[in-house]
N, C-alpha and C. Protein backbone atom coordinates (compact mmCIF):
# COMPACT_ATOMS: atom_id res chain seq x y z
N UNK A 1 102.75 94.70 119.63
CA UNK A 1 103.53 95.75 119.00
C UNK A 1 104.14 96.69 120.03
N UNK A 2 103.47 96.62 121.60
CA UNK A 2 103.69 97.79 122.16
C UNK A 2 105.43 96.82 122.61
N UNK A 3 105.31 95.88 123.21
CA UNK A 3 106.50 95.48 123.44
C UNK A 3 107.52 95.58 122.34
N UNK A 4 107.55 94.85 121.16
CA UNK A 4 108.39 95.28 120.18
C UNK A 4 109.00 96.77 120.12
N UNK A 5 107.98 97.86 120.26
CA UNK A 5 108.56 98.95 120.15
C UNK A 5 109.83 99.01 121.18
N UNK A 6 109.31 99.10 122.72
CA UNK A 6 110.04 99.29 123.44
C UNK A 6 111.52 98.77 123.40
N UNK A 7 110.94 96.78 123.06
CA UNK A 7 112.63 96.44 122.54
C UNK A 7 113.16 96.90 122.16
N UNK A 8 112.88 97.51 120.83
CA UNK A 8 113.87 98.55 119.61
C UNK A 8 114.17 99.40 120.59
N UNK A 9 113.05 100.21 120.76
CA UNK A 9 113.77 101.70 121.08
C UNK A 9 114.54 101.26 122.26
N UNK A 10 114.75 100.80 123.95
CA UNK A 10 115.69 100.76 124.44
C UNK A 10 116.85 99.68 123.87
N UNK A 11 116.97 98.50 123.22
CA UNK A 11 118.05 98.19 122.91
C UNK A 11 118.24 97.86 121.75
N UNK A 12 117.45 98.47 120.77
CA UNK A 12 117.47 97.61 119.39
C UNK A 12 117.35 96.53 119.01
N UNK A 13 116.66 96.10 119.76
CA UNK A 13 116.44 94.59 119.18
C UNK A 13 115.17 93.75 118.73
N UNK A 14 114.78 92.67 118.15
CA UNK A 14 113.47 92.64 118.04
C UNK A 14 113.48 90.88 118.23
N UNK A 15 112.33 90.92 119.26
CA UNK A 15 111.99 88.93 119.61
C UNK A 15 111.11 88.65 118.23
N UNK A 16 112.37 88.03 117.38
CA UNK A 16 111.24 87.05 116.31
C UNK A 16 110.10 86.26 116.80
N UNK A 17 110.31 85.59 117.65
CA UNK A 17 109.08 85.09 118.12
C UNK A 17 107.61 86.04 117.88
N UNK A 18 107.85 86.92 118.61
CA UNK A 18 106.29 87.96 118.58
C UNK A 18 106.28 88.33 117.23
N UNK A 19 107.08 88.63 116.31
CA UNK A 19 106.99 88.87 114.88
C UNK A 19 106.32 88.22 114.30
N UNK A 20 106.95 86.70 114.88
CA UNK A 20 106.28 85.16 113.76
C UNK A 20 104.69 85.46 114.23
N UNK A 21 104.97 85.28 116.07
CA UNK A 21 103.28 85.35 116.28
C UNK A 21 102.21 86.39 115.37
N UNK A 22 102.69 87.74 115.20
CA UNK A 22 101.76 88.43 114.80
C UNK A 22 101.87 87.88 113.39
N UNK A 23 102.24 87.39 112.48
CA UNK A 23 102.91 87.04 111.22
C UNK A 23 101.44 85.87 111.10
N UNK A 24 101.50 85.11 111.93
CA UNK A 24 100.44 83.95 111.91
C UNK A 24 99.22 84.58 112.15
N UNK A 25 99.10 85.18 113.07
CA UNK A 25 97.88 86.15 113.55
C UNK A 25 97.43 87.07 112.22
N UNK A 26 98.15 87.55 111.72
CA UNK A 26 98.24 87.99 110.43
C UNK A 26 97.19 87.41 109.09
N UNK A 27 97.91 86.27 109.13
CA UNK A 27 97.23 85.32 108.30
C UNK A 27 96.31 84.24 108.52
N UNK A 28 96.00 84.53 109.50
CA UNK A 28 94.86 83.66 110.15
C UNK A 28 93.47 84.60 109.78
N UNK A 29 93.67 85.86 110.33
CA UNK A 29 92.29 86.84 110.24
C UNK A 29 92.61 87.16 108.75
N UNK A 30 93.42 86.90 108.28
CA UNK A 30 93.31 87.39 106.27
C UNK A 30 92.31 86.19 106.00
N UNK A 31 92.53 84.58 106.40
CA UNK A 31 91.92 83.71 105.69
C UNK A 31 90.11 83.36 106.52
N UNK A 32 90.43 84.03 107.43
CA UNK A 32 88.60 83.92 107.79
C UNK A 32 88.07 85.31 107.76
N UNK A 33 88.51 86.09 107.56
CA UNK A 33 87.51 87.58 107.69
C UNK A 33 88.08 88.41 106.25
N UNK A 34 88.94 88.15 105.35
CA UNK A 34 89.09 88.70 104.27
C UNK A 34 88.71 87.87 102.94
N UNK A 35 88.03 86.85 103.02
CA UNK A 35 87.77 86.03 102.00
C UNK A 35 87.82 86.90 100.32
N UNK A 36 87.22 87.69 101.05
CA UNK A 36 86.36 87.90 99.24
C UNK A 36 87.63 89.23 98.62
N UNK A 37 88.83 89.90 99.76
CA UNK A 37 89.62 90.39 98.96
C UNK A 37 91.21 90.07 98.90
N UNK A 38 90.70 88.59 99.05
CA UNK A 38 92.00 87.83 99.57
C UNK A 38 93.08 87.59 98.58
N UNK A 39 92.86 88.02 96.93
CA UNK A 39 93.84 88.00 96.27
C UNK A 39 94.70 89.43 96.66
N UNK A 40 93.85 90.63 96.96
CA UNK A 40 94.75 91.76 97.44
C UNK A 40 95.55 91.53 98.14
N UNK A 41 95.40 90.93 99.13
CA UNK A 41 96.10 90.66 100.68
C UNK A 41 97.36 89.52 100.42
N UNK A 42 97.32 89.17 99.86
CA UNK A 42 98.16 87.91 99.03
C UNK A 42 98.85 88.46 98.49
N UNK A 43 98.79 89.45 97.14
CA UNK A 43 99.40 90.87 96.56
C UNK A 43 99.99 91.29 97.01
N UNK A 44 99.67 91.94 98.11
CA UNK A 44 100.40 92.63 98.86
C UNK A 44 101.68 92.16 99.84
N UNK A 45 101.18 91.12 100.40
CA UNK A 45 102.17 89.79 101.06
C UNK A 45 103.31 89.89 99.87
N UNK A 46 103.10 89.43 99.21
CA UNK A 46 104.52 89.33 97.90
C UNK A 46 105.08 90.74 97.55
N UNK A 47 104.73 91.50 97.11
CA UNK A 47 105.23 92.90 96.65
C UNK A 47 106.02 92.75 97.76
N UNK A 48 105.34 93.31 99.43
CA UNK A 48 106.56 93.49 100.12
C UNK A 48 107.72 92.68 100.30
N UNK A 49 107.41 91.12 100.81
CA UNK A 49 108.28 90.57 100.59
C UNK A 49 109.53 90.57 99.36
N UNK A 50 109.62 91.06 98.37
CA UNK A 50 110.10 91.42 97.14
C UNK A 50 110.55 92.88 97.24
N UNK A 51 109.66 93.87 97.41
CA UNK A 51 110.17 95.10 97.38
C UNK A 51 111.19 94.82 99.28
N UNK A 52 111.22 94.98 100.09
CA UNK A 52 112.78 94.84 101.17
C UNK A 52 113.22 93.62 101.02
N UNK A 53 112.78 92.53 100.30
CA UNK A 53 114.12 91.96 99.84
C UNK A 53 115.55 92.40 99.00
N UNK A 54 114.47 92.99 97.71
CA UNK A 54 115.53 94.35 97.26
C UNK A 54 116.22 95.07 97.31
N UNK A 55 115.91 95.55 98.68
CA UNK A 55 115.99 97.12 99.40
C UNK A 55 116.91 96.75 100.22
N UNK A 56 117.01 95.22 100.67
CA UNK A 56 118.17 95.14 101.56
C UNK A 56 119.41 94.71 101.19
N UNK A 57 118.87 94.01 99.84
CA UNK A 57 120.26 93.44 99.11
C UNK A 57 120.63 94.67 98.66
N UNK A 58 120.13 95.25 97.90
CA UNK A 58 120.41 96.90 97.46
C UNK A 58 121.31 97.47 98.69
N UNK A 59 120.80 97.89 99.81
CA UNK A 59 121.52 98.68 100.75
C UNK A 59 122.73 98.00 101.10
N UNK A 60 122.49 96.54 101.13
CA UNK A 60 124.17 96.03 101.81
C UNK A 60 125.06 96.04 100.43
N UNK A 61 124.69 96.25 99.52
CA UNK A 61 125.41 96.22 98.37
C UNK A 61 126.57 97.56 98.21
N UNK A 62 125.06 98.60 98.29
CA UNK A 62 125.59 100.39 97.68
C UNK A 62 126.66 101.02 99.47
N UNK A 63 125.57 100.59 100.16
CA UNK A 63 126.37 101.29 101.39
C UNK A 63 127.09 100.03 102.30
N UNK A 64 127.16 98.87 102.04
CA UNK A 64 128.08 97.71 102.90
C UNK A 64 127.79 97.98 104.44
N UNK A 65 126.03 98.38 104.84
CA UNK A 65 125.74 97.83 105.89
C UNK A 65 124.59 97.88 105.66
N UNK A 66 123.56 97.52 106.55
CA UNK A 66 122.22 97.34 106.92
C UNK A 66 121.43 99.13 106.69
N UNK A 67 120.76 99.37 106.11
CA UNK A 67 120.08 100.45 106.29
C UNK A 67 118.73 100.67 107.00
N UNK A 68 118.08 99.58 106.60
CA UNK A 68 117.28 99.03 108.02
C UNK A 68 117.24 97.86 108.34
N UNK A 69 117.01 97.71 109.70
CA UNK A 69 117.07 96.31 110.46
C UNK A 69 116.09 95.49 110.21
N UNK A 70 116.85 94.13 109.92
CA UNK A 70 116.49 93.03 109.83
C UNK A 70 115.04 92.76 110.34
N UNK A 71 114.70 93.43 111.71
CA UNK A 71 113.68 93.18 112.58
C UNK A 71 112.42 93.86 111.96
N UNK A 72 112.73 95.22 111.20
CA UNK A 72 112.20 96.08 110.98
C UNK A 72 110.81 95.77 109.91
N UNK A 73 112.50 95.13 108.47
CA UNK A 73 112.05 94.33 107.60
C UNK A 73 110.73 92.86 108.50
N UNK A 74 111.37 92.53 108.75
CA UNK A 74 110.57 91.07 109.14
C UNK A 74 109.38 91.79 109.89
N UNK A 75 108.98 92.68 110.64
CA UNK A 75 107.68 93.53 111.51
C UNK A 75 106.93 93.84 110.27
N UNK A 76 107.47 94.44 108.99
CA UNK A 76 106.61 94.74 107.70
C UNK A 76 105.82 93.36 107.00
N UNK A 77 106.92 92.56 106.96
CA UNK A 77 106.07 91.42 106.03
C UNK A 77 105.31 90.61 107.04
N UNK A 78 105.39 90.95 108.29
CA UNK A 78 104.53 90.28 109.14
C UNK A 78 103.40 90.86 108.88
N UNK A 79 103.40 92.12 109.07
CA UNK A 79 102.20 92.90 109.13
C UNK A 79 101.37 93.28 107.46
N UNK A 80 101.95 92.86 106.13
CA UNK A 80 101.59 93.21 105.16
C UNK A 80 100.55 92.43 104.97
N UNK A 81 99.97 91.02 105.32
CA UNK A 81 98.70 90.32 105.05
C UNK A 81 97.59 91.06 105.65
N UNK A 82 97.71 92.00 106.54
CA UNK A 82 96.60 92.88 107.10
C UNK A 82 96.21 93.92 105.96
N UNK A 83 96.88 94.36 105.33
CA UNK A 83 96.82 95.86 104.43
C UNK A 83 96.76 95.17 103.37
N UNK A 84 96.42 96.13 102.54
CA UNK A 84 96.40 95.95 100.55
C UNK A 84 97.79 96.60 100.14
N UNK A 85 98.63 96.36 99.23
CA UNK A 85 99.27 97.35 98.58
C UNK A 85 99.31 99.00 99.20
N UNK A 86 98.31 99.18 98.94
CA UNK A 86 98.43 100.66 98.76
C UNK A 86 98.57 101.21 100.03
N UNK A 87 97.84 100.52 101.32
CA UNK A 87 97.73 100.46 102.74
C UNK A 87 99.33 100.73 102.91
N UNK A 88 99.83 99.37 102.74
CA UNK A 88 101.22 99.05 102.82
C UNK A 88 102.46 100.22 102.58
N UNK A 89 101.82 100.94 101.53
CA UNK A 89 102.44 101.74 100.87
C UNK A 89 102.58 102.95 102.20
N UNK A 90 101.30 103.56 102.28
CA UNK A 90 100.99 104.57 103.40
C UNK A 90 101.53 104.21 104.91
N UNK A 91 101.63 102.62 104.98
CA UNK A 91 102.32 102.61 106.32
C UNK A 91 103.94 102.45 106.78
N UNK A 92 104.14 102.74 105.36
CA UNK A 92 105.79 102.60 105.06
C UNK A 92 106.05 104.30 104.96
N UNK A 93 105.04 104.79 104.35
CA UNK A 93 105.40 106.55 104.35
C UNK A 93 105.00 106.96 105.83
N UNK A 94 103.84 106.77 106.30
CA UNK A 94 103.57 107.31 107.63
C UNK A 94 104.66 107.21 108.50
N UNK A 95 104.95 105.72 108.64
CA UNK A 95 106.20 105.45 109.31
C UNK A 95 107.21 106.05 109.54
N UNK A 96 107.90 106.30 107.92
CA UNK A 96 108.96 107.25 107.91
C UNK A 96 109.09 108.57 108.39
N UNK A 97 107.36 109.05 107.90
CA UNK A 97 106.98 110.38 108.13
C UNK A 97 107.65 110.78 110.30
N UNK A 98 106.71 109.82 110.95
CA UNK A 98 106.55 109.61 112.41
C UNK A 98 108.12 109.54 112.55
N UNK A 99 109.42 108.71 111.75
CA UNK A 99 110.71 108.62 112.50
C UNK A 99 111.23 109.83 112.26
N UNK A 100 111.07 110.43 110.62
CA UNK A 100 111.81 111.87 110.68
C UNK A 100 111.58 112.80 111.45
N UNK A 101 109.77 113.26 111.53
CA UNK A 101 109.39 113.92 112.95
C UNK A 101 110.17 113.93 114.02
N UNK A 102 110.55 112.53 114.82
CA UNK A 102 110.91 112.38 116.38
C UNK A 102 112.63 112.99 115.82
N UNK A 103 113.06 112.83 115.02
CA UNK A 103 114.37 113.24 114.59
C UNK A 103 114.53 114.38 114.93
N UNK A 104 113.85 115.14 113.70
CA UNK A 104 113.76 116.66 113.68
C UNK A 104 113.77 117.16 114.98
N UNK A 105 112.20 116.76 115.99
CA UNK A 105 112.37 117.24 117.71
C UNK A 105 113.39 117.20 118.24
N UNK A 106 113.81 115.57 118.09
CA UNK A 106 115.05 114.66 119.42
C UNK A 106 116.50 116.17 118.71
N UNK A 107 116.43 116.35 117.68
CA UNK A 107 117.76 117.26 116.96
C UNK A 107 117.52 118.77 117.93
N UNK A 108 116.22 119.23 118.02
CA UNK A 108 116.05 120.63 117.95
C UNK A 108 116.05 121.22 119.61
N UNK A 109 115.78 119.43 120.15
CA UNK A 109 115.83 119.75 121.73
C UNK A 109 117.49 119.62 122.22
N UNK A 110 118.18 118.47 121.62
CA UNK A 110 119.43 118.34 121.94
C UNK A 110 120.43 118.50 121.39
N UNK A 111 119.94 119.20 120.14
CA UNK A 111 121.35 119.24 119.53
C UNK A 111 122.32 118.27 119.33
N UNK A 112 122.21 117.02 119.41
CA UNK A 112 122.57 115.66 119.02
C UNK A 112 122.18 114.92 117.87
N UNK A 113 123.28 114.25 116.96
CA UNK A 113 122.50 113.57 116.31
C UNK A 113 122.54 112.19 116.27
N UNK A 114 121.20 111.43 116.09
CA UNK A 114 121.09 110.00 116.58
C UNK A 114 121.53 109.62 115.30
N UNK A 115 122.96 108.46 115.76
CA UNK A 115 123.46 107.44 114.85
C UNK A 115 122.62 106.25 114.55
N UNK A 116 121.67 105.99 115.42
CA UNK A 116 120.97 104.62 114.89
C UNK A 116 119.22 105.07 115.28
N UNK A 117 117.79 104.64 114.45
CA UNK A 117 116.88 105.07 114.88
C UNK A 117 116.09 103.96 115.14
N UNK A 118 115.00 103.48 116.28
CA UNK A 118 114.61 102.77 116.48
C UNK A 118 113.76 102.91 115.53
N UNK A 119 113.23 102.04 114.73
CA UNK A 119 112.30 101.93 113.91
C UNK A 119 110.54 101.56 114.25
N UNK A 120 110.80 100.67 114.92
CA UNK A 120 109.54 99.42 114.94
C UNK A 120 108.40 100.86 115.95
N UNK A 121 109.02 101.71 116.42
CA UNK A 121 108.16 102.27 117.23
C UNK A 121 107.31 102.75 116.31
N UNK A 122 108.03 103.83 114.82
CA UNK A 122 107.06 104.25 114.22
C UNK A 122 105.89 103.25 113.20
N UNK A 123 106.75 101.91 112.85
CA UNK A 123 106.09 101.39 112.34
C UNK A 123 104.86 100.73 113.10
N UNK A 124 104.68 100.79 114.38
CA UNK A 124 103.63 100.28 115.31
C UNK A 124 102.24 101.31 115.60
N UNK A 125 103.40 102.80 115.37
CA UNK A 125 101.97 104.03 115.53
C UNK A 125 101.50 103.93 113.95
N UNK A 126 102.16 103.98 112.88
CA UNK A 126 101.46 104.09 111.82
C UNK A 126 100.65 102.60 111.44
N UNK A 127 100.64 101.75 112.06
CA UNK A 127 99.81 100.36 111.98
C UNK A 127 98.27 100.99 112.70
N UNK A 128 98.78 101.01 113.63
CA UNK A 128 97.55 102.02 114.67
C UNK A 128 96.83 102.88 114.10
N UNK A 129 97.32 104.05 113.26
CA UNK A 129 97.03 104.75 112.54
C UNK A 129 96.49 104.07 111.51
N UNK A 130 96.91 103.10 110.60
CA UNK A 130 96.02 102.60 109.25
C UNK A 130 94.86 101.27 109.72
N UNK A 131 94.93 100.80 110.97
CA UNK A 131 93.69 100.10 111.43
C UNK A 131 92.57 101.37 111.68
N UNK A 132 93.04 102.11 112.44
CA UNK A 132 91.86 103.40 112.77
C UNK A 132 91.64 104.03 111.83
N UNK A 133 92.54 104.13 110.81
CA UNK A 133 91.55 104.58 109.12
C UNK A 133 90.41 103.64 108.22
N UNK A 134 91.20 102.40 108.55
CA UNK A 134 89.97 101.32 108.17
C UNK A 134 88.31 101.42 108.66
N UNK A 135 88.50 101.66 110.40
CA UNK A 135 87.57 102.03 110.93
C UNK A 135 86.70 102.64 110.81
């Protein structure tokens, strides 16, 4: 995740490869160490997949571009076999919470405003953040 971030944030971009990897990694520790709440984790796998499938046909529809990146999307459903629903839910708000934050600062120090926001960074601290709540 730490590399992913960096991709985004200096050039926006994201290596599917490490996505797929964590994506498999994903679902490897769902099917030997989550046995017994493995319909949640499955649940949850689909909702997201379904809810930013939506969200993206929706956005290229209403606004005729991307509202979030492709990479962004694909880092979530990689990472949704780890969380339940509701997990999922909190690491999609935390997330947001962590990009508007750096906004608000990156605005108040420079008086600039950023046209594009790297995403994957916040979605990597709030992963961090909902493993260390599990804990």
């Amino acid at each position: 995740l730490i590399y992913l971030s960096l991709l985004d944030y200096l050039y926006y971009l994201t290596d599917i490869r490490y996505v797929s990897i964590i994506f498999i990694l994903a679902l490897w520790q769902l099917l030997f160490y989550h046995s017994l709440e493995l319909n949640f984790h499955i649940f949850s796998l689909f909702i997201t997949i379904l809810f930013f499938s939506l969200f993206s046909l929706l956005s290229q529809l209403i606004y005729k571009k991307e509202s979030l990146g492709l990479g962004d999307i694909l880092l979530f459903i990689a990472l949704s076999p780890l969380f339940t629903l509701d997990e999922m839910i909190l690491l999609l708000l935390y997330a947001s919470l962590f990009g508007l934050t750096f906004y608000a600062i990156y605005f108040l120090f420079t008086k600039q405003k950023l046209t594009r926001l790297p995403f994957i960074p916040f979605i990597s601290l709030s992963t961090l953040w909902g493993i260390i709540a599990k804990i």
